[in-house]
C-alpha atoms as a PDB file:
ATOM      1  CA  UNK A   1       0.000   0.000   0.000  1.00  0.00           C
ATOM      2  CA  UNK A   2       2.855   1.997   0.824  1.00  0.00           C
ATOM      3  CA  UNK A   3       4.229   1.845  -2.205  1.00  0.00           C
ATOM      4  CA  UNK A   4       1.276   2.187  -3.876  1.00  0.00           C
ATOM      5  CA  UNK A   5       0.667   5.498  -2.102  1.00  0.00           C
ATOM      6  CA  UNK A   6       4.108   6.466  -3.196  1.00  0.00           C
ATOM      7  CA  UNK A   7       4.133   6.325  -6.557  1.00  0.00           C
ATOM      8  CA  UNK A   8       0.807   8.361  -6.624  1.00  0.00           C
ATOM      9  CA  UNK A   9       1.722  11.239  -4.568  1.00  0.00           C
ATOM     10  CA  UNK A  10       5.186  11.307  -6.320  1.00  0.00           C
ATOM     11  CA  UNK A  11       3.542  11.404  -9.793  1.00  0.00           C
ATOM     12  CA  UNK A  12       1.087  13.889  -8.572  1.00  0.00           C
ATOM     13  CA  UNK A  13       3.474  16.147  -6.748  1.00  0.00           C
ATOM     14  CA  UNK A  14       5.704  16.407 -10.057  1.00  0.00           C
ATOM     15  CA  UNK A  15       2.828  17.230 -11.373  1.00  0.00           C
ATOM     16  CA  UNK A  16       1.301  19.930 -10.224  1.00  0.00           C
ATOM     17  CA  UNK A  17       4.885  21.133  -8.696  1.00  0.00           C
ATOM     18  CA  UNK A  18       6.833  21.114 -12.130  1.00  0.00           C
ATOM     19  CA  UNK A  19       6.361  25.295 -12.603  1.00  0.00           C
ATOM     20  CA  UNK A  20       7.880  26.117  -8.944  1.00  0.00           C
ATOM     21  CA  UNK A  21      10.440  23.370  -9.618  1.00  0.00           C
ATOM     22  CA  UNK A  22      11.412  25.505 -13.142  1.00  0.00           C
ATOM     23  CA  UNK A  23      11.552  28.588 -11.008  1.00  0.00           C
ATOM     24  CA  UNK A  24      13.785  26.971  -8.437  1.00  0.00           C
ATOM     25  CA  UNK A  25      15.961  25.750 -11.131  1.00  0.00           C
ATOM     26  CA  UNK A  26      16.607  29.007 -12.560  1.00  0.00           C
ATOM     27  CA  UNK A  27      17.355  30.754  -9.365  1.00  0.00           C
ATOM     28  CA  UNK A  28      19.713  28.201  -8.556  1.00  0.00           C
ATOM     29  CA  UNK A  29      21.355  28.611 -11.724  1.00  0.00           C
ATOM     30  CA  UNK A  30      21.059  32.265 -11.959  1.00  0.00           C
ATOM     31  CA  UNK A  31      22.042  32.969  -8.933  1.00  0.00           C
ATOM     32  CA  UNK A  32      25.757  31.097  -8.753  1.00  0.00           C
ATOM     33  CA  UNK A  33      27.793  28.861 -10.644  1.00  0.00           C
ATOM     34  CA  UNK A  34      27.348  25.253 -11.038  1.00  0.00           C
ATOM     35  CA  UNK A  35      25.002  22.805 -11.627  1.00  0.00           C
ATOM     36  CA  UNK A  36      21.084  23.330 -10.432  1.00  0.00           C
ATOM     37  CA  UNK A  37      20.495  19.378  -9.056  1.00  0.00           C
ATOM     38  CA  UNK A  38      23.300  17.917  -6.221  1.00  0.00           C
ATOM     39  CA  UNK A  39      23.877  13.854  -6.305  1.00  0.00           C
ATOM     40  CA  UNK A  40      24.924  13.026  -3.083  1.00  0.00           C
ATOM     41  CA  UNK A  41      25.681   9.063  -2.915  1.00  0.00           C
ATOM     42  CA  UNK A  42      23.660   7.931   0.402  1.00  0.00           C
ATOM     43  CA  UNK A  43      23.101   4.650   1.230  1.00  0.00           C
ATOM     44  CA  UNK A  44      19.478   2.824   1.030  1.00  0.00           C
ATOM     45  CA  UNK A  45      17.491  -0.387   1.801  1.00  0.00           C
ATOM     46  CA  UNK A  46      19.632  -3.216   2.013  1.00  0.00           C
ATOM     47  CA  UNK A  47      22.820  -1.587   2.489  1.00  0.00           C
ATOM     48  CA  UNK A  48      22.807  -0.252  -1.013  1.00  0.00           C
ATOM     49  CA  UNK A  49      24.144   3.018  -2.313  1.00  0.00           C
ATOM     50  CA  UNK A  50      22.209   5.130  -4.889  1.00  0.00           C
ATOM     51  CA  UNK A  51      22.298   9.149  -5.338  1.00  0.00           C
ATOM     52  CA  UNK A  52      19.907  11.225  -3.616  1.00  0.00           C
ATOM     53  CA  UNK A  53      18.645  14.521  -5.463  1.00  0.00           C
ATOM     54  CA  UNK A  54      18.713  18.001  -4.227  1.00  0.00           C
ATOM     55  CA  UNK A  55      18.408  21.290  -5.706  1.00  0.00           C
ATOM     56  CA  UNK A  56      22.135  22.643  -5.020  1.00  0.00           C
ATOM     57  CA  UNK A  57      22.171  24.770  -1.959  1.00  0.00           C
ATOM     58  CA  UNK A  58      25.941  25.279  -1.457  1.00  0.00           C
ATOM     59  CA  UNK A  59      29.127  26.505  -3.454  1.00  0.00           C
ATOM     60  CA  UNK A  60      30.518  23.890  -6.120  1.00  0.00           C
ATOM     61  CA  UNK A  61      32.744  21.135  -4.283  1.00  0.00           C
ATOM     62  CA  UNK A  62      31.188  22.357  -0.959  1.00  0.00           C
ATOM     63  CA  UNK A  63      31.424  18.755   0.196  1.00  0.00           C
ATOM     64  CA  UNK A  64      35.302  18.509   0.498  1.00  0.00           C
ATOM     65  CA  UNK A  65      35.132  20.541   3.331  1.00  0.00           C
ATOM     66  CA  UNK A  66      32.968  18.333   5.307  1.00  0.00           C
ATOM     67  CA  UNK A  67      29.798  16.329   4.570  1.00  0.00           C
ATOM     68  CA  UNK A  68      27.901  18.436   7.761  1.00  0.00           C
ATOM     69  CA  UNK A  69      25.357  21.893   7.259  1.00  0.00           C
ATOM     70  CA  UNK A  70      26.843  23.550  10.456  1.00  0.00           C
ATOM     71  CA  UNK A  71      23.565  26.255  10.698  1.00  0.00           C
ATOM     72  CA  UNK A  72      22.407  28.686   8.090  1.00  0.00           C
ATOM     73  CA  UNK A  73      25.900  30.876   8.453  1.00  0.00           C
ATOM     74  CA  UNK A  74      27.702  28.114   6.964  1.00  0.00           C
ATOM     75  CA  UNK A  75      29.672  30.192   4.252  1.00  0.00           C
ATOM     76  CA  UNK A  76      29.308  27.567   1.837  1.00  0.00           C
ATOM     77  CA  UNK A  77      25.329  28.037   1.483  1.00  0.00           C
ATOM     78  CA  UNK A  78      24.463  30.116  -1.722  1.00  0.00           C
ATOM     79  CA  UNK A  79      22.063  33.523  -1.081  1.00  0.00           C
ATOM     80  CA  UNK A  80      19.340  31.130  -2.691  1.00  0.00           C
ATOM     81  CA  UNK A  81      19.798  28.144  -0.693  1.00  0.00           C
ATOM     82  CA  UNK A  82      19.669  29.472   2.482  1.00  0.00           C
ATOM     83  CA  UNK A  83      15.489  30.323   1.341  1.00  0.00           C
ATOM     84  CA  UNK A  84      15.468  26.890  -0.092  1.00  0.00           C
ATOM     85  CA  UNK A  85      16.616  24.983   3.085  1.00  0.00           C
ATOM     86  CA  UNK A  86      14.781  27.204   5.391  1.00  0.00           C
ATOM     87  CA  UNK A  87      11.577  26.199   3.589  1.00  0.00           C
ATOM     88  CA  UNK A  88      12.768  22.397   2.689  1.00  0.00           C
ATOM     89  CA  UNK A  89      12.130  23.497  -0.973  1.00  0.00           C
ATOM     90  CA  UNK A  90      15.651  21.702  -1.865  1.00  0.00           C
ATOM     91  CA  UNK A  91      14.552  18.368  -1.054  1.00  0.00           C
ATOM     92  CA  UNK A  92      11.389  18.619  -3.404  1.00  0.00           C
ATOM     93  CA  UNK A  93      13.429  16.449  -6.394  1.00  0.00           C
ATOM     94  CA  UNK A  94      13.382  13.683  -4.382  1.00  0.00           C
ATOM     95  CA  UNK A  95      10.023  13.012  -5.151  1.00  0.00           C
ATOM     96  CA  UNK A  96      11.725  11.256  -8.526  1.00  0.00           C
ATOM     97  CA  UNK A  97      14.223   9.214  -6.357  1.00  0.00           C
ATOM     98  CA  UNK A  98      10.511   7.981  -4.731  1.00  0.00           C
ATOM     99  CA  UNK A  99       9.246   7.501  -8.086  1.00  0.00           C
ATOM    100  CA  UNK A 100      11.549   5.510  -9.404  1.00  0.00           C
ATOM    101  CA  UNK A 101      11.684   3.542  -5.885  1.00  0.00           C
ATOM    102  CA  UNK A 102      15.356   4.889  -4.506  1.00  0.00           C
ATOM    103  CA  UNK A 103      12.984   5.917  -1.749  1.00  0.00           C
ATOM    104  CA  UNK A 104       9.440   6.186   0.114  1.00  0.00           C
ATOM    105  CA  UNK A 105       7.827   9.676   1.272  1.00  0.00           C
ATOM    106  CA  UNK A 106       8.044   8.288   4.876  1.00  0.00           C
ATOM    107  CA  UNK A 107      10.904   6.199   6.040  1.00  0.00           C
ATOM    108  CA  UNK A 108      14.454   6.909   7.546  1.00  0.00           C
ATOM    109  CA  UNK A 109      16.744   9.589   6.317  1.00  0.00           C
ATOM    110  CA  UNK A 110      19.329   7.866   4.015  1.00  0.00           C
ATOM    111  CA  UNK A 111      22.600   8.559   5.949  1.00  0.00           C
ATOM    112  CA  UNK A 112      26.183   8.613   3.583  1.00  0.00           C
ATOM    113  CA  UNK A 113      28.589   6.084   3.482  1.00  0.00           C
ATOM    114  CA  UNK A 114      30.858   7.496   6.095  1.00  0.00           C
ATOM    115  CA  UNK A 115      28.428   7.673   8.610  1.00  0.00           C
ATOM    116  CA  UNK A 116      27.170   4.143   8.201  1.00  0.00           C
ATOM    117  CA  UNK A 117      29.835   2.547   8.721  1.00  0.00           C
ATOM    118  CA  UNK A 118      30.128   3.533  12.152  1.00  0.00           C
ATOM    119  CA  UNK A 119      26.410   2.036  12.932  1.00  0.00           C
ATOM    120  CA  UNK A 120      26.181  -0.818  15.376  1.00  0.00           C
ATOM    121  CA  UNK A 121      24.718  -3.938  14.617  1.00  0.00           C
ATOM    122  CA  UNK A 122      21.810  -3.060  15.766  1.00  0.00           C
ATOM    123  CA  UNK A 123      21.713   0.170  13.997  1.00  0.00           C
ATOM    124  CA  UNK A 124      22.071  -1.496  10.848  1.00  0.00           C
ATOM    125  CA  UNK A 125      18.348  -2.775  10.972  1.00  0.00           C
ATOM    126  CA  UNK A 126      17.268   1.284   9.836  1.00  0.00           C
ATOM    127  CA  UNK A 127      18.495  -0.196   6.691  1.00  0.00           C
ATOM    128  CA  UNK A 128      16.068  -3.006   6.072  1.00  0.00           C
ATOM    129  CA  UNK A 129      13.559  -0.701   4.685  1.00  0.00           C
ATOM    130  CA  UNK A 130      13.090   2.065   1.996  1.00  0.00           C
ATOM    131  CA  UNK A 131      14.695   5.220   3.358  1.00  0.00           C
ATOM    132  CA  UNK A 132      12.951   8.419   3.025  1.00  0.00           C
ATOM    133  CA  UNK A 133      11.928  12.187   2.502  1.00  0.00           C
ATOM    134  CA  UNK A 134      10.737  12.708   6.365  1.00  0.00           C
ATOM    135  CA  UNK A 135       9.978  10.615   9.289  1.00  0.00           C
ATOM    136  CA  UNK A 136       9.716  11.106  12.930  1.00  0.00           C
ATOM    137  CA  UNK A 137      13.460  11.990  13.543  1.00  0.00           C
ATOM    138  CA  UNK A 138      13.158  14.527  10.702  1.00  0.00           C
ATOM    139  CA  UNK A 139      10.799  16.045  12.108  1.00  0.00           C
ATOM    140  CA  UNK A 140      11.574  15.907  15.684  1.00  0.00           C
ATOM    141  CA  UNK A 141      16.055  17.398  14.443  1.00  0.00           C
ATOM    142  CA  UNK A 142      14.077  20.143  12.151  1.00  0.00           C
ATOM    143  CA  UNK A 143      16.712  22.269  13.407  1.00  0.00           C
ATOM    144  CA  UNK A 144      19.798  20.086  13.256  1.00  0.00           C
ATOM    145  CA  UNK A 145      21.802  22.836  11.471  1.00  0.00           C
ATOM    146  CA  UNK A 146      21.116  25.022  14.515  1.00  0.00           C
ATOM    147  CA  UNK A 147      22.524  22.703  17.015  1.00  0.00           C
ATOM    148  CA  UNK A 148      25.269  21.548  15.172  1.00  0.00           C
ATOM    149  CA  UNK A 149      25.610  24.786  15.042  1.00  0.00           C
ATOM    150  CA  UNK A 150      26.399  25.274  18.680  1.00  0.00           C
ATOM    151  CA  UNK A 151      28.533  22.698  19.627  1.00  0.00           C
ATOM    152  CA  UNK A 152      31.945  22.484  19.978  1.00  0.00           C
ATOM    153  CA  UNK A 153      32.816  19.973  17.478  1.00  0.00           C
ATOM    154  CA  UNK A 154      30.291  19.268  15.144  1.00  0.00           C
ATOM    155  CA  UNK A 155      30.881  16.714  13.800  1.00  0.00           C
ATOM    156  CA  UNK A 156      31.426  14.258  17.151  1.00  0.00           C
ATOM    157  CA  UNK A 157      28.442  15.795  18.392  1.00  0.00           C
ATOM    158  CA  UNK A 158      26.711  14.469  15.107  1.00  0.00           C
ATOM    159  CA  UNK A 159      27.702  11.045  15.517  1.00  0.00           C
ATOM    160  CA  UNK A 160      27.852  10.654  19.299  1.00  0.00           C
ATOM    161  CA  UNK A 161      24.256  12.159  20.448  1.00  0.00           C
ATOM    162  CA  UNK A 162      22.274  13.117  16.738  1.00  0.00           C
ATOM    163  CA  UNK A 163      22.852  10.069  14.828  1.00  0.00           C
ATOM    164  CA  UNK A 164      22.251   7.630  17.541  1.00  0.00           C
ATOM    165  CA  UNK A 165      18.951   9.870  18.801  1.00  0.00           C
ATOM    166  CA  UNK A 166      17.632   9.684  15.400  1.00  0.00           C
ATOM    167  CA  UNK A 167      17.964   5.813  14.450  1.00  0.00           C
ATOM    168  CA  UNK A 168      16.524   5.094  17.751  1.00  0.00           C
ATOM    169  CA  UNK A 169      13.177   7.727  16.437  1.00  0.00           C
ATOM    170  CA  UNK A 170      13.522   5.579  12.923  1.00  0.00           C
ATOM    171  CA  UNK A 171      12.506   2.354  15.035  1.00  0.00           C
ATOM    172  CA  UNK A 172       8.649   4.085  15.618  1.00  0.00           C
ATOM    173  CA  UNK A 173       7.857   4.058  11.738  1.00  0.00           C
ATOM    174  CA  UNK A 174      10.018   0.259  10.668  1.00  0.00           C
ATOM    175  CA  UNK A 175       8.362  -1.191  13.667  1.00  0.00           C
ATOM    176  CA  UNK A 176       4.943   0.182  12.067  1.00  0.00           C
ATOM    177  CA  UNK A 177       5.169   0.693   8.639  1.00  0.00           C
ATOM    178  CA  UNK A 178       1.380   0.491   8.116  1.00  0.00           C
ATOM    179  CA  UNK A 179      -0.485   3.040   6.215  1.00  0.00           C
ATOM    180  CA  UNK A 180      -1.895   4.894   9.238  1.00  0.00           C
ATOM    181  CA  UNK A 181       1.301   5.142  10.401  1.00  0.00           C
ATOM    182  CA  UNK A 182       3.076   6.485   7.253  1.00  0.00           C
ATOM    183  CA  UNK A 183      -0.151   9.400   6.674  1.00  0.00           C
ATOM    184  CA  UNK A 184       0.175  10.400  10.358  1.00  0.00           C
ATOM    185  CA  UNK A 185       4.344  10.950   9.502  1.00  0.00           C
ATOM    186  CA  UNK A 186       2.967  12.744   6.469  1.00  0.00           C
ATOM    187  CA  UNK A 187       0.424  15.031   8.390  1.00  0.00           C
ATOM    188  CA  UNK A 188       3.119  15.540  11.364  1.00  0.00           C
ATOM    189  CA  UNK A 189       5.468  17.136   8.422  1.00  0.00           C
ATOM    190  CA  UNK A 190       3.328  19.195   7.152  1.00  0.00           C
ATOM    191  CA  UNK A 191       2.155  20.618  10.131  1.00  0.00           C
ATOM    192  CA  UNK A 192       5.843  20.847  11.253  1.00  0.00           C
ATOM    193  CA  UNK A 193       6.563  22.969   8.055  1.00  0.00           C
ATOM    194  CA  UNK A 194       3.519  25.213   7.959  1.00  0.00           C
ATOM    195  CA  UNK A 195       4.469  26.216  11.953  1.00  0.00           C
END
């Protein structure tokens, strides 16, 4: 059903999104130099890699500087992007990545390669389903940038207390991946966007 429900409100969300998606895509390119979509390899169900699509928020070759979004005053984040992330706009293309089945509106965030390797055994299990746009721990780290932000050291902070909070949040929606379940995630998202 889920599935089902995915490919529907995919298809209908490119549909009826396409002109705002143009108009993001020329700001983006307009606006600074580089390509307007970002493939970022992340890793999905069954352990398997595949490139997630964003509209680009940052400077060209942004990532060699570190994988994190350290807040909104991260200099690498273009005058555009800082809108688009604000808003979530820049994750809209991944409704084609849950088209073509990459990935489900509702399941866990697909982490990258560097970080996954670091997951326990028992962490591993987030992988045994599709990963996805939002879920709880998306919505309940809205503001990751802005505590990354604040600490110390990033990056440690990431993996020692975010990461570990987050696949333990991922557990509520693969332990109950029903339909109810994966409408309440989408309902909870909206509402956390719209306040």
């Amino acid at each position: 059903m889920n599935r089902l429900a995915d490919l529907i409100f995919s298809f209908l969300g490119l549909l009826f999104l396409w002109p705002l998606l143009v108009l993001i895509g020329l700001a983006v390119y307009f606006t600074s130099k580089g390509p307007i979509f970002f493939h970022q390899q992340r890793v999905g169900k069954w352990n398997r890699d595949f490139y997630l699509i964003k509209f680009r928020t940052m400077k060209v070759d942004s990532e060699s500087k570190g994988q994190l979004t350290v807040g909104m005053a991260d200099s690498r984040i273009t005058s555009v992007g800082k809108y688009l992330r604000a808003w979530k706009l820049d994750e809209l293309p991944q409704l084609i990545n849950v088209f073509k089945g990459d990935m489900s509106l509702v399941g866990p965030r697909p982490e990258v390669r560097k970080y996954v390797r670091l997951y326990s055994h028992e962490q591993l299990k987030v992988l045994s389903v599709l990963p996805g746009i939002t879920d709880y721990a998306s919505i309940e780290y809205s503001n990751e940038n802005e505590l990354l932000e604040k600490a110390d050291d990033p990056e440690q902070f990431y993996i020692d207390t975010i990461m570990p909070d987050k696949i333990r949040l991922n557990q509520k929606f693969i332990e109950n991946p029903g339909f109810l379940n994966y409408i309440r995630v989408i309902l909870l998202t909206i509402k956390k966007i719209v306040s």
